[in-house]
C-alpha atoms as a PDB file:
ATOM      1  CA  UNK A   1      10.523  36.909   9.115  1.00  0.00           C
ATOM      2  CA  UNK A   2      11.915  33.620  10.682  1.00  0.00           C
ATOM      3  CA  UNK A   3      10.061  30.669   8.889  1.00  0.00           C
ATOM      4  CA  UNK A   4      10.750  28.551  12.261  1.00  0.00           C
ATOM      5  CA  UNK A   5       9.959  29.320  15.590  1.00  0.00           C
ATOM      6  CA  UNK A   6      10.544  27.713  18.556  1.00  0.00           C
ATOM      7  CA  UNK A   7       7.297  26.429  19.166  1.00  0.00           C
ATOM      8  CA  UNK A   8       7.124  24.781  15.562  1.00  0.00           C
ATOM      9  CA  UNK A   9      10.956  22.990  16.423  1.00  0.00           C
ATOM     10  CA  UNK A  10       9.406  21.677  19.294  1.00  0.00           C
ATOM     11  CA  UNK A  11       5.997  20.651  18.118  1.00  0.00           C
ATOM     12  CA  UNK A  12       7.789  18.877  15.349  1.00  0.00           C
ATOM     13  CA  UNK A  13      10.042  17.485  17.422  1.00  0.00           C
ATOM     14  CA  UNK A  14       7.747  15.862  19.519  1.00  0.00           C
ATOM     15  CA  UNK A  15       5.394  14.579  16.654  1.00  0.00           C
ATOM     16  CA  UNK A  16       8.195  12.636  15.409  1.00  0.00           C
ATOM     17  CA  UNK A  17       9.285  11.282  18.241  1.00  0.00           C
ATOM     18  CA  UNK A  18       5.869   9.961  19.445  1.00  0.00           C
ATOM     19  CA  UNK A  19       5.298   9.007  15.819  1.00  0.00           C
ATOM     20  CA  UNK A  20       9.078   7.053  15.579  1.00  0.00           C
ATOM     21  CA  UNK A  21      10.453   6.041  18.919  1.00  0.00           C
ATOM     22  CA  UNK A  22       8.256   3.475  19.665  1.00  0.00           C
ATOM     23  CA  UNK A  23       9.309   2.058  16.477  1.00  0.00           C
ATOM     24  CA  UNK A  24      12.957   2.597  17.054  1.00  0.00           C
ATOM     25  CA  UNK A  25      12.646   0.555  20.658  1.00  0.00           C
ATOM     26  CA  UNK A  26      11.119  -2.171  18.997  1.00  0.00           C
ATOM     27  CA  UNK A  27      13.914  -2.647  16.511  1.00  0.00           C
ATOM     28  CA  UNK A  28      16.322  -2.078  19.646  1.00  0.00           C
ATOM     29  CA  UNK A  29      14.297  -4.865  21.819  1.00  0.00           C
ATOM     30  CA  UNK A  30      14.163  -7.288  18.611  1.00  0.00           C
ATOM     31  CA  UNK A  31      18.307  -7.737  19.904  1.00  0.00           C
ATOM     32  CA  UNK A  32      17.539  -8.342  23.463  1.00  0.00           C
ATOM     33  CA  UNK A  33      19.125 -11.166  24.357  1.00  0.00           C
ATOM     34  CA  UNK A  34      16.631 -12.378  27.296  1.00  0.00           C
ATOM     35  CA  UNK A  35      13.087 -13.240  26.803  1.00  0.00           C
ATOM     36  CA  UNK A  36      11.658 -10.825  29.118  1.00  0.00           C
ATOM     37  CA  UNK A  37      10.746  -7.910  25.937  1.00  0.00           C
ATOM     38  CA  UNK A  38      10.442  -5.391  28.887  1.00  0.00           C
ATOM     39  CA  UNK A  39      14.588  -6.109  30.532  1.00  0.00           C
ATOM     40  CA  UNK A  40      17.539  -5.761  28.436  1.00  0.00           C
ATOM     41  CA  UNK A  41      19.639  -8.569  28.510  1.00  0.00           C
ATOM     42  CA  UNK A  42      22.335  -7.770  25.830  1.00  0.00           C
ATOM     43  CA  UNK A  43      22.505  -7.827  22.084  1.00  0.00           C
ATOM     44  CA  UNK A  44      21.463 -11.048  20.326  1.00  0.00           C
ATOM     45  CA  UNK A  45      20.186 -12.151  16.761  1.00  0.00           C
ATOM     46  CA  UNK A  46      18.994 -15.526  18.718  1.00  0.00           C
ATOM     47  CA  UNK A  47      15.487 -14.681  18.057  1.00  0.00           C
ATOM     48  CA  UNK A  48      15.792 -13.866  14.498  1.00  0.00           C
ATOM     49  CA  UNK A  49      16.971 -17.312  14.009  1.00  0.00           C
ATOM     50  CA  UNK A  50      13.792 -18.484  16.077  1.00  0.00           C
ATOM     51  CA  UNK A  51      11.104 -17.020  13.416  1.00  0.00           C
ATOM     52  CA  UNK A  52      12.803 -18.519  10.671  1.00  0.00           C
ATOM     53  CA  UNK A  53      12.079 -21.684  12.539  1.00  0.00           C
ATOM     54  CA  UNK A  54       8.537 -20.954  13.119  1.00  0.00           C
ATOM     55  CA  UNK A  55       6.669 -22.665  10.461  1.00  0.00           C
ATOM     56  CA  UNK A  56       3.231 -21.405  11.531  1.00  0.00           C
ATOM     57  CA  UNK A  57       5.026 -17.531  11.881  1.00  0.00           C
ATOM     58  CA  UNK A  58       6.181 -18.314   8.522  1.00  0.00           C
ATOM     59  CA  UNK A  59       3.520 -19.603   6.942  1.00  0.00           C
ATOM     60  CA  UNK A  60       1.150 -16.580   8.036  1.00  0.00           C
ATOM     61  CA  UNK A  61       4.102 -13.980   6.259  1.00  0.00           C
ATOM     62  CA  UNK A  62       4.538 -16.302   3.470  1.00  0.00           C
ATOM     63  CA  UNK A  63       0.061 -16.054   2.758  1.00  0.00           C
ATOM     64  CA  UNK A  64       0.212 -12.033   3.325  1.00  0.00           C
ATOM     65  CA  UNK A  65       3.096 -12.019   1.093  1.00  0.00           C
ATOM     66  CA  UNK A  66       0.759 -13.451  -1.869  1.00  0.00           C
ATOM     67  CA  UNK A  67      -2.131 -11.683  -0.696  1.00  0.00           C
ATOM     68  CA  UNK A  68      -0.411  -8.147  -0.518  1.00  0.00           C
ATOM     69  CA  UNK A  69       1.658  -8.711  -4.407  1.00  0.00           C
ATOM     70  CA  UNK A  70      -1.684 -10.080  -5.712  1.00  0.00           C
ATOM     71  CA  UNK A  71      -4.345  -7.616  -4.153  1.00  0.00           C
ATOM     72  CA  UNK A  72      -2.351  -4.788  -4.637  1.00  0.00           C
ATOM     73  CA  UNK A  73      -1.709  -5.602  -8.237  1.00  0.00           C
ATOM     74  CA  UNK A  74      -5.219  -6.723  -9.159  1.00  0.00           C
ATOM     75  CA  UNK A  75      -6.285  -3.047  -7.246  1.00  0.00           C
ATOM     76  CA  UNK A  76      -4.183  -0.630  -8.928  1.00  0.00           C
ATOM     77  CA  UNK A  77      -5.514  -1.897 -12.558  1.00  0.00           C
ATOM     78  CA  UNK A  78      -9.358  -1.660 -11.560  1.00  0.00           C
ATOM     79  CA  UNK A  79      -8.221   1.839  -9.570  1.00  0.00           C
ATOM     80  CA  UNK A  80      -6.744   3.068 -12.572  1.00  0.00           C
ATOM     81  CA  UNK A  81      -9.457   2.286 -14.552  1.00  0.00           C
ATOM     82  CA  UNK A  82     -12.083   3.542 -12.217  1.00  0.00           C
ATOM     83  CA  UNK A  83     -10.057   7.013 -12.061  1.00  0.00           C
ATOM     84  CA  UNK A  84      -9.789   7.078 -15.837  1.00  0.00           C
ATOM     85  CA  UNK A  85     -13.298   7.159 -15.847  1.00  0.00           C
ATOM     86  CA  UNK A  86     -13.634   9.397 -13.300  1.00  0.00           C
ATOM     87  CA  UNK A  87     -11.285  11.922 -14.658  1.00  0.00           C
ATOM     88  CA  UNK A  88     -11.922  11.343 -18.210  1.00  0.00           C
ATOM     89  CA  UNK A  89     -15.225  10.538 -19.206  1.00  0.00           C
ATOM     90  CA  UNK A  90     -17.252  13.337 -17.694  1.00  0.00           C
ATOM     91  CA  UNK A  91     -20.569  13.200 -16.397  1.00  0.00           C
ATOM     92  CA  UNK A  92     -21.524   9.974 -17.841  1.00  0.00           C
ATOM     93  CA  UNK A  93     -25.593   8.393 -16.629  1.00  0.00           C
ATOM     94  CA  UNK A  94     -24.438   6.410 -13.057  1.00  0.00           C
ATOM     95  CA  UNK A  95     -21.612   8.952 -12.404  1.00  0.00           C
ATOM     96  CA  UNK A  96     -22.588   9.523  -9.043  1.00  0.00           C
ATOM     97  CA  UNK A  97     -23.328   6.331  -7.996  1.00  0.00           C
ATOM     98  CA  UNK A  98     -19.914   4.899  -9.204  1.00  0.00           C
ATOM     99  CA  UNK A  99     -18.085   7.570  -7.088  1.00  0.00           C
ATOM    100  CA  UNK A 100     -20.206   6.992  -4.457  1.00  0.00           C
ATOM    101  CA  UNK A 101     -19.013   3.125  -4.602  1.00  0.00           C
ATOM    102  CA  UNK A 102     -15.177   3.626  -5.619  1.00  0.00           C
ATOM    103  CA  UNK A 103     -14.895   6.204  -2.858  1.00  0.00           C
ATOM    104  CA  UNK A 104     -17.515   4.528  -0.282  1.00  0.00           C
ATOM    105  CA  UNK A 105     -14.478   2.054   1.637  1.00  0.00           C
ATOM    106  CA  UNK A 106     -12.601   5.406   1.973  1.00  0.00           C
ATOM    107  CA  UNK A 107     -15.041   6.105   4.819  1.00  0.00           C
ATOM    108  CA  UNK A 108     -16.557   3.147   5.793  1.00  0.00           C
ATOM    109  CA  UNK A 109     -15.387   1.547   8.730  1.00  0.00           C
ATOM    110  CA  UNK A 110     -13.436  -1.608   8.808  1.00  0.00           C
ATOM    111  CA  UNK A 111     -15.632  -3.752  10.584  1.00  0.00           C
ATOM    112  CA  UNK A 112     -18.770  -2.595   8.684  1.00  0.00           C
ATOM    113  CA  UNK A 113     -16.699  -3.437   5.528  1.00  0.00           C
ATOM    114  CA  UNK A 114     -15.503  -6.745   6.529  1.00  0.00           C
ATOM    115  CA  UNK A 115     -18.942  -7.797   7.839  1.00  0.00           C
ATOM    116  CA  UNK A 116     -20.482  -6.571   4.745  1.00  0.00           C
ATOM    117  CA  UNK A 117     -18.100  -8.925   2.620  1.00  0.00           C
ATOM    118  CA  UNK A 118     -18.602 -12.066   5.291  1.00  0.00           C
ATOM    119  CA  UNK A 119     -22.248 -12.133   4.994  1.00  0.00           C
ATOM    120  CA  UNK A 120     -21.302 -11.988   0.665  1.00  0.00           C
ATOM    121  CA  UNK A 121     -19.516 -14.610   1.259  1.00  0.00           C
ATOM    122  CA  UNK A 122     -21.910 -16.780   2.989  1.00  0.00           C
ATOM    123  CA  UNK A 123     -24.502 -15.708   1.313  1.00  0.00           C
ATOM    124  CA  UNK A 124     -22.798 -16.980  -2.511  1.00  0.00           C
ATOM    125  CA  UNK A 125     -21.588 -20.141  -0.797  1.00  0.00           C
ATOM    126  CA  UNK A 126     -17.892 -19.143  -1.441  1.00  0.00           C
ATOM    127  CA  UNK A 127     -15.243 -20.810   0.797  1.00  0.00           C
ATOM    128  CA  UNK A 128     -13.604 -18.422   3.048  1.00  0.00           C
ATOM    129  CA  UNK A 129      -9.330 -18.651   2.466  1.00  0.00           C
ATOM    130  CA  UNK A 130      -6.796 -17.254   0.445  1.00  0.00           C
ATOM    131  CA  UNK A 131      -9.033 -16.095  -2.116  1.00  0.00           C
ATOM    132  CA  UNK A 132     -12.026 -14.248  -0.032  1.00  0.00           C
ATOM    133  CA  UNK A 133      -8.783 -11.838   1.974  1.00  0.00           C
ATOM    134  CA  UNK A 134      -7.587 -11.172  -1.942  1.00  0.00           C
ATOM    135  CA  UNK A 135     -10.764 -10.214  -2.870  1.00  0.00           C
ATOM    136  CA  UNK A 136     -10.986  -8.557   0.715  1.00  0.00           C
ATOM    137  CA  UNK A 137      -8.106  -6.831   0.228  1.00  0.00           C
ATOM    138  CA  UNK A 138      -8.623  -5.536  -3.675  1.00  0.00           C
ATOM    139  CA  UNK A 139     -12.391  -4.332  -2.481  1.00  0.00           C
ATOM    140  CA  UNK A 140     -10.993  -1.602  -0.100  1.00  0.00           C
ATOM    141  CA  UNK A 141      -7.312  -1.059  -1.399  1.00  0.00           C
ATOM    142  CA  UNK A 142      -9.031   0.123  -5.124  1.00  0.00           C
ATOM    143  CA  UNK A 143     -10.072   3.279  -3.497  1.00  0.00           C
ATOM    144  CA  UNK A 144      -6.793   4.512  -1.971  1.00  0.00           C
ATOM    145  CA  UNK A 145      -5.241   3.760  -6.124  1.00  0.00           C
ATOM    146  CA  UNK A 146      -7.709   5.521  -7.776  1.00  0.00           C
ATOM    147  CA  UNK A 147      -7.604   8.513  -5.769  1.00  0.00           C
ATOM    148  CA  UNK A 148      -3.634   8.671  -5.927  1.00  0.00           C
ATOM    149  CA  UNK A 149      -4.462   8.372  -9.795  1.00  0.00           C
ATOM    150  CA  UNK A 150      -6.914  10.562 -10.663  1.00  0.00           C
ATOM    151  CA  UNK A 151      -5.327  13.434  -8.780  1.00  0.00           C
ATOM    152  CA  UNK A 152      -2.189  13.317 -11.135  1.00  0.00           C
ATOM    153  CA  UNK A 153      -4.638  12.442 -14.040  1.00  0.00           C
ATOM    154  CA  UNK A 154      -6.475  16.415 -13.510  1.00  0.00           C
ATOM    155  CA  UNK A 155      -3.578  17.938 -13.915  1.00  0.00           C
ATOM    156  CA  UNK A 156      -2.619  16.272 -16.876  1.00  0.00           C
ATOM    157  CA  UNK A 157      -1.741  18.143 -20.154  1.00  0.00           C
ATOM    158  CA  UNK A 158      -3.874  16.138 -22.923  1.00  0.00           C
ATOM    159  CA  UNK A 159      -2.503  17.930 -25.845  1.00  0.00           C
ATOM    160  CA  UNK A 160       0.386  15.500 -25.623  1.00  0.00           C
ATOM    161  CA  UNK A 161      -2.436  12.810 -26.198  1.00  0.00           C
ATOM    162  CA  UNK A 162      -3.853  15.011 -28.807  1.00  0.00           C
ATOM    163  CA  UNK A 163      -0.634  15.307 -30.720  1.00  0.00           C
ATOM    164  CA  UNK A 164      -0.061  11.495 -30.477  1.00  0.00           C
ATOM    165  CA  UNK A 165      -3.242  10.711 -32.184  1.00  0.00           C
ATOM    166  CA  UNK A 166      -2.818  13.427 -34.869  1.00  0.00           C
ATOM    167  CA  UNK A 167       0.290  11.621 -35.857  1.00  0.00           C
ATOM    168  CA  UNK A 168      -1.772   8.484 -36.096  1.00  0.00           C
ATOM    169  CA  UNK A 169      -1.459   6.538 -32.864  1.00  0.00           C
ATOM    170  CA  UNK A 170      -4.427   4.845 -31.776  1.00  0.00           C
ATOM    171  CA  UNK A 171      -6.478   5.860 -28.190  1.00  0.00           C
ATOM    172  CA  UNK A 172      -4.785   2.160 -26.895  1.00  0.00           C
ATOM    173  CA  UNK A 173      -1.586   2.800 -28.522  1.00  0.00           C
ATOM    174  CA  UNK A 174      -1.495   6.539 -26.690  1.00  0.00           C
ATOM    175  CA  UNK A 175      -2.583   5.253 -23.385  1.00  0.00           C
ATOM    176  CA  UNK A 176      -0.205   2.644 -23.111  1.00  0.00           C
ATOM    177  CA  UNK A 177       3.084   4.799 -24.861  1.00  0.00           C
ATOM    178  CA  UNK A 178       1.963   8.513 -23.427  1.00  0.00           C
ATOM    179  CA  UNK A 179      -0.281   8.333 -21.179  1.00  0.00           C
ATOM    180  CA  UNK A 180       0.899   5.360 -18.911  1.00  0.00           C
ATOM    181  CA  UNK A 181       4.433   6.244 -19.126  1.00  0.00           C
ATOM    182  CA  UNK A 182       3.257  10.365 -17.254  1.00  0.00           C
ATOM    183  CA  UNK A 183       1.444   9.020 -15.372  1.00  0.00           C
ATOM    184  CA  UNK A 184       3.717   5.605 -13.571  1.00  0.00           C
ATOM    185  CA  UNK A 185       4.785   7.300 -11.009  1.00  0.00           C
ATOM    186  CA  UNK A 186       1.369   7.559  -9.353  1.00  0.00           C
ATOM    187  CA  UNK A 187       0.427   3.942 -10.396  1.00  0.00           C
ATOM    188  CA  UNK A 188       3.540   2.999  -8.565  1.00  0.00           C
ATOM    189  CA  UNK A 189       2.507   4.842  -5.706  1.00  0.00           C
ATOM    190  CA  UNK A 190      -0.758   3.702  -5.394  1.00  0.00           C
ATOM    191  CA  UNK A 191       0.449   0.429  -6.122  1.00  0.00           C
ATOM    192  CA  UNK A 192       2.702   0.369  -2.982  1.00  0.00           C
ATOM    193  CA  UNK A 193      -0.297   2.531  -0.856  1.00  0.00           C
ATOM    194  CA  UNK A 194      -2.062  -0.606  -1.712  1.00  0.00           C
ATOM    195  CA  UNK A 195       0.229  -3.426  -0.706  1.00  0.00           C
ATOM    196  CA  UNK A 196       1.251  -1.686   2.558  1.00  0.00           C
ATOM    197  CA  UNK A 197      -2.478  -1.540   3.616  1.00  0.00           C
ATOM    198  CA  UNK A 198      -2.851  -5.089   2.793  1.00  0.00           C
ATOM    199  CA  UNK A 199       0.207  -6.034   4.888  1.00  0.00           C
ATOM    200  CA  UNK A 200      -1.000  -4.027   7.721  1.00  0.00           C
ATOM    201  CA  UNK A 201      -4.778  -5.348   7.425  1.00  0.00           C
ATOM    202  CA  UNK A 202      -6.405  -7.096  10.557  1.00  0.00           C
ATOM    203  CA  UNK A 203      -9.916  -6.475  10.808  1.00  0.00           C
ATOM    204  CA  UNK A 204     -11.247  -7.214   7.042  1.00  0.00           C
ATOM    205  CA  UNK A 205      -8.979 -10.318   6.965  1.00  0.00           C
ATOM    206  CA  UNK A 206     -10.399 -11.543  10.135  1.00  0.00           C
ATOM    207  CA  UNK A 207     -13.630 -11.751   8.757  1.00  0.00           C
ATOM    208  CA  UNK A 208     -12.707 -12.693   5.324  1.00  0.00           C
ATOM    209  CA  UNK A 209     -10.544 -15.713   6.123  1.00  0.00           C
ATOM    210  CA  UNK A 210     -11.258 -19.522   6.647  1.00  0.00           C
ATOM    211  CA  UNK A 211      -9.487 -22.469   7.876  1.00  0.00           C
ATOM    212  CA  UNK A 212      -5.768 -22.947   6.810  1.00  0.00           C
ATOM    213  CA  UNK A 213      -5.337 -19.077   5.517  1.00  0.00           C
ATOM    214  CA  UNK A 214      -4.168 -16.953   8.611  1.00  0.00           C
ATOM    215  CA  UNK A 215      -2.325 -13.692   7.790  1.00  0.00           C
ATOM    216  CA  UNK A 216       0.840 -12.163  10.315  1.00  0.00           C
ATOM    217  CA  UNK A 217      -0.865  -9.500  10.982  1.00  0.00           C
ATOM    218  CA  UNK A 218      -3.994 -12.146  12.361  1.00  0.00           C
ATOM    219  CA  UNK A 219      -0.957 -14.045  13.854  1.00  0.00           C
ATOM    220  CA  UNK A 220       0.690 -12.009  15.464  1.00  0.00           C
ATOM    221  CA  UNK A 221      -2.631 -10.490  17.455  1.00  0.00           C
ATOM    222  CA  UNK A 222      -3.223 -13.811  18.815  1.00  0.00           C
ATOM    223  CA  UNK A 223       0.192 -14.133  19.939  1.00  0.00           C
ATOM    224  CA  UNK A 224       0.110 -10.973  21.503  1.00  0.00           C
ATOM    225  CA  UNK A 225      -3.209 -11.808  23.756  1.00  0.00           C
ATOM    226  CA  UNK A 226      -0.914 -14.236  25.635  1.00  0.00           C
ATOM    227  CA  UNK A 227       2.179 -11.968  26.337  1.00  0.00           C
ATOM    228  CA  UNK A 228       4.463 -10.521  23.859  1.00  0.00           C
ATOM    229  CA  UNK A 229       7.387 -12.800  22.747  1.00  0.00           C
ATOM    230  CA  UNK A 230      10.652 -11.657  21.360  1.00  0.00           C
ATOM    231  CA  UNK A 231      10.010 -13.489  18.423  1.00  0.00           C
ATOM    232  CA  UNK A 232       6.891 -10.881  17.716  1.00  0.00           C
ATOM    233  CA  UNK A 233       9.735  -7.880  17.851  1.00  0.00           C
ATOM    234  CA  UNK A 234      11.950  -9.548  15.334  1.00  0.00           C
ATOM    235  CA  UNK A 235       9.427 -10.480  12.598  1.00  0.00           C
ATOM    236  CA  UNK A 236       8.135  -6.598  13.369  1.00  0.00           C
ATOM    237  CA  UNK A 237      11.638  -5.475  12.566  1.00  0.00           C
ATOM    238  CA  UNK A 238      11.692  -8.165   9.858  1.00  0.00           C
ATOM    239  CA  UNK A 239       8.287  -6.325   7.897  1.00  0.00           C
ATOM    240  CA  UNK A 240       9.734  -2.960   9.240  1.00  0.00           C
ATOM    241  CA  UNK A 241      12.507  -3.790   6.848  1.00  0.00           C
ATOM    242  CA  UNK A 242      10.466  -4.681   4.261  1.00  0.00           C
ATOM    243  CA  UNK A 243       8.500  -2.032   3.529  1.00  0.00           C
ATOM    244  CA  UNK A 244      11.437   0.459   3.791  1.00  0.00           C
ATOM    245  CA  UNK A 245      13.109  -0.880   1.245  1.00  0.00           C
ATOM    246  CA  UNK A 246      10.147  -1.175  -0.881  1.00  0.00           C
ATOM    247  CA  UNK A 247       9.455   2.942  -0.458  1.00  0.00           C
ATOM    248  CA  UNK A 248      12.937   3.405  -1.105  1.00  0.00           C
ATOM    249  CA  UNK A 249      13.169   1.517  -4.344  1.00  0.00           C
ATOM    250  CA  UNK A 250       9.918   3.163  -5.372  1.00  0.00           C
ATOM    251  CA  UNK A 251      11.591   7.045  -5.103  1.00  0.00           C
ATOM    252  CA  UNK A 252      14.648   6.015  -6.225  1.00  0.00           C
ATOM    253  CA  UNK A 253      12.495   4.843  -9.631  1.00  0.00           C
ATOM    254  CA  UNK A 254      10.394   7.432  -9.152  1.00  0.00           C
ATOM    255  CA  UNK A 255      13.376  10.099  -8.954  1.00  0.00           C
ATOM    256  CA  UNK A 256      14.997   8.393 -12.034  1.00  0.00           C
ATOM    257  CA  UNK A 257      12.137   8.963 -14.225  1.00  0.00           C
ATOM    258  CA  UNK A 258      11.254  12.149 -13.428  1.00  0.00           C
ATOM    259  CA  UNK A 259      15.111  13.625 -14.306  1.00  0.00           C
ATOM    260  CA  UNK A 260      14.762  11.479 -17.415  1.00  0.00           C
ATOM    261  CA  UNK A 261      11.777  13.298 -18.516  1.00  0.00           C
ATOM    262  CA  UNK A 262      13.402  16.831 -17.757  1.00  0.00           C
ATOM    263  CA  UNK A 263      16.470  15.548 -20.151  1.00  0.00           C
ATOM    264  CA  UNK A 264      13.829  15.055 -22.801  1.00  0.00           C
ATOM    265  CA  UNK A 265      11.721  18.021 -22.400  1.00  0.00           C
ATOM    266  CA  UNK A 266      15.236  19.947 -22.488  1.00  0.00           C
ATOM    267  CA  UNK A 267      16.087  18.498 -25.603  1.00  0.00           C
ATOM    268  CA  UNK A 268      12.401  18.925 -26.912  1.00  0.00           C
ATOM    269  CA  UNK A 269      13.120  22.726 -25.952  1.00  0.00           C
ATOM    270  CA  UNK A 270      16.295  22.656 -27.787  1.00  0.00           C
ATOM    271  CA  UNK A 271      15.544  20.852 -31.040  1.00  0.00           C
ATOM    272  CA  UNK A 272      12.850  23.534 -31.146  1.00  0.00           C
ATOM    273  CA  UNK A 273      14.573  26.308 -30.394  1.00  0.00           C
END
């Protein structure tokens, strides 16, 4: 029995392609030579040189870049608390309303979320900035950690806690030497789930931000509205860039740990055998 037809080829063929050309002609037109994004005009790295010299393009990539390290960090410690709790503390009085709020931005639509958090904000008198899109941001990016969490935390085999704490380590002492280190590759994972969202955010930022705290993402649409400028392809290319080597670095880690903890439950094996 052939585990590939035709038909799948195909199919898959054209998923990627739909999925990955357009992205491949924008990294193509980010060397056009000519202004015009839609002729070809030669290669060039002329407009590469022109967002480095944008201050306001800059200074939009420069904000998401703090907003996307600090949301995602301050989410993937409150998600992997929330899915501890989840996953460890069973059916505790509140349990379903807590799900019901870690899980609620899952499914709640952007604009009802960022509304939601504008009329907060207004409401408590807190200036809208930098600091209402991290908050933004770390509101609906907690979600996406704790589910990438607590699905490696069910299938998790708590006798090696149990043994830890039978040789006298305390419940913080296992977490942190046991428990965290099984477990990093998800927190990793969600980590970078999180800061990729927050880079790619538009609609909850919009309503979360004030004066002097625009994000690329915001920038770039309001560029856009008047005509796209090759400028817009490079930076694209620019955050393409970025976030490939960021999911690279993160398997490569990823990869590194995981044959490290074969060699050790090989030698485990052996010493007891």
């Amino acid at each position: 029995m052939r585990r590939f037809s035709w038909f799948n080829v195909v199919s898959l063929t054209l998923g990627f392609a739909f999925l990955y050309v357009p992205i491949l002609i924008l990294i193509v037109y980010s060397f056009n030579a000519g202004r015009n994004v839609a002729v070809w005009s030669g290669w060039s790295t002329h407009w590469y040189g022109e967002v480095f010299q944008d201050e306001q393009l800059l200074d939009a990539a420069w904000v998401t870049l703090k907003v996307g390290l600090l949301s995602a960090s301050v989410a993937t410690v409150l998600g992997t608390m929330a899915a501890i709790a989840l996953a460890r503390m069973g059916r505790f009085p509140g349990r379903l309303l807590f799900t019901g709020m870690v899980y609620a931005p899952l499914v709640m639509p952007e604009v009802i979320t960022g509304l939601s958090l504008l009329l907060l904000f207004v409401a408590v008198g807190f200036d809208r900035g930098f600091w209402t899109i991290t908050l933004a941001h770390v509101t609906f990016t907690m979600c996406f950690v704790a589910v990438v969490v607590q699905s490696r935390l069910v299938g998790f085999d708590r006798s090696l806690e149990e043994a830890a704490m039978d040789l006298g380590c305390r419940p913080l002492g296992t977490f942190f030497r046991i428990t965290l280190p099984i477990i990093w590759p998800a927190v990793v994972s969600g980590w970078m789930l999180a800061f990729t969202l927050s880079l790619d955010d538009l609609v909850i930022a919009s309503f979360a931000t004030g004066p002097g705290a625009t994000t690329l993402p915001m920038k770039i649409y309001s560029d856009v509205r008047l005509g796209v400028k090759p400028e817009i392809n490079a930076v694209c290319t620019l955050v393409i860039g970025l976030i490939s080597m960021v999911v690279i670095v993160a398997s490569v880690l990823s990869k590194r740990q995981e044959v490290e903890r074969e060699r050790a439950e090989r030698a485990a094996f052996a010493a007891g055998g």
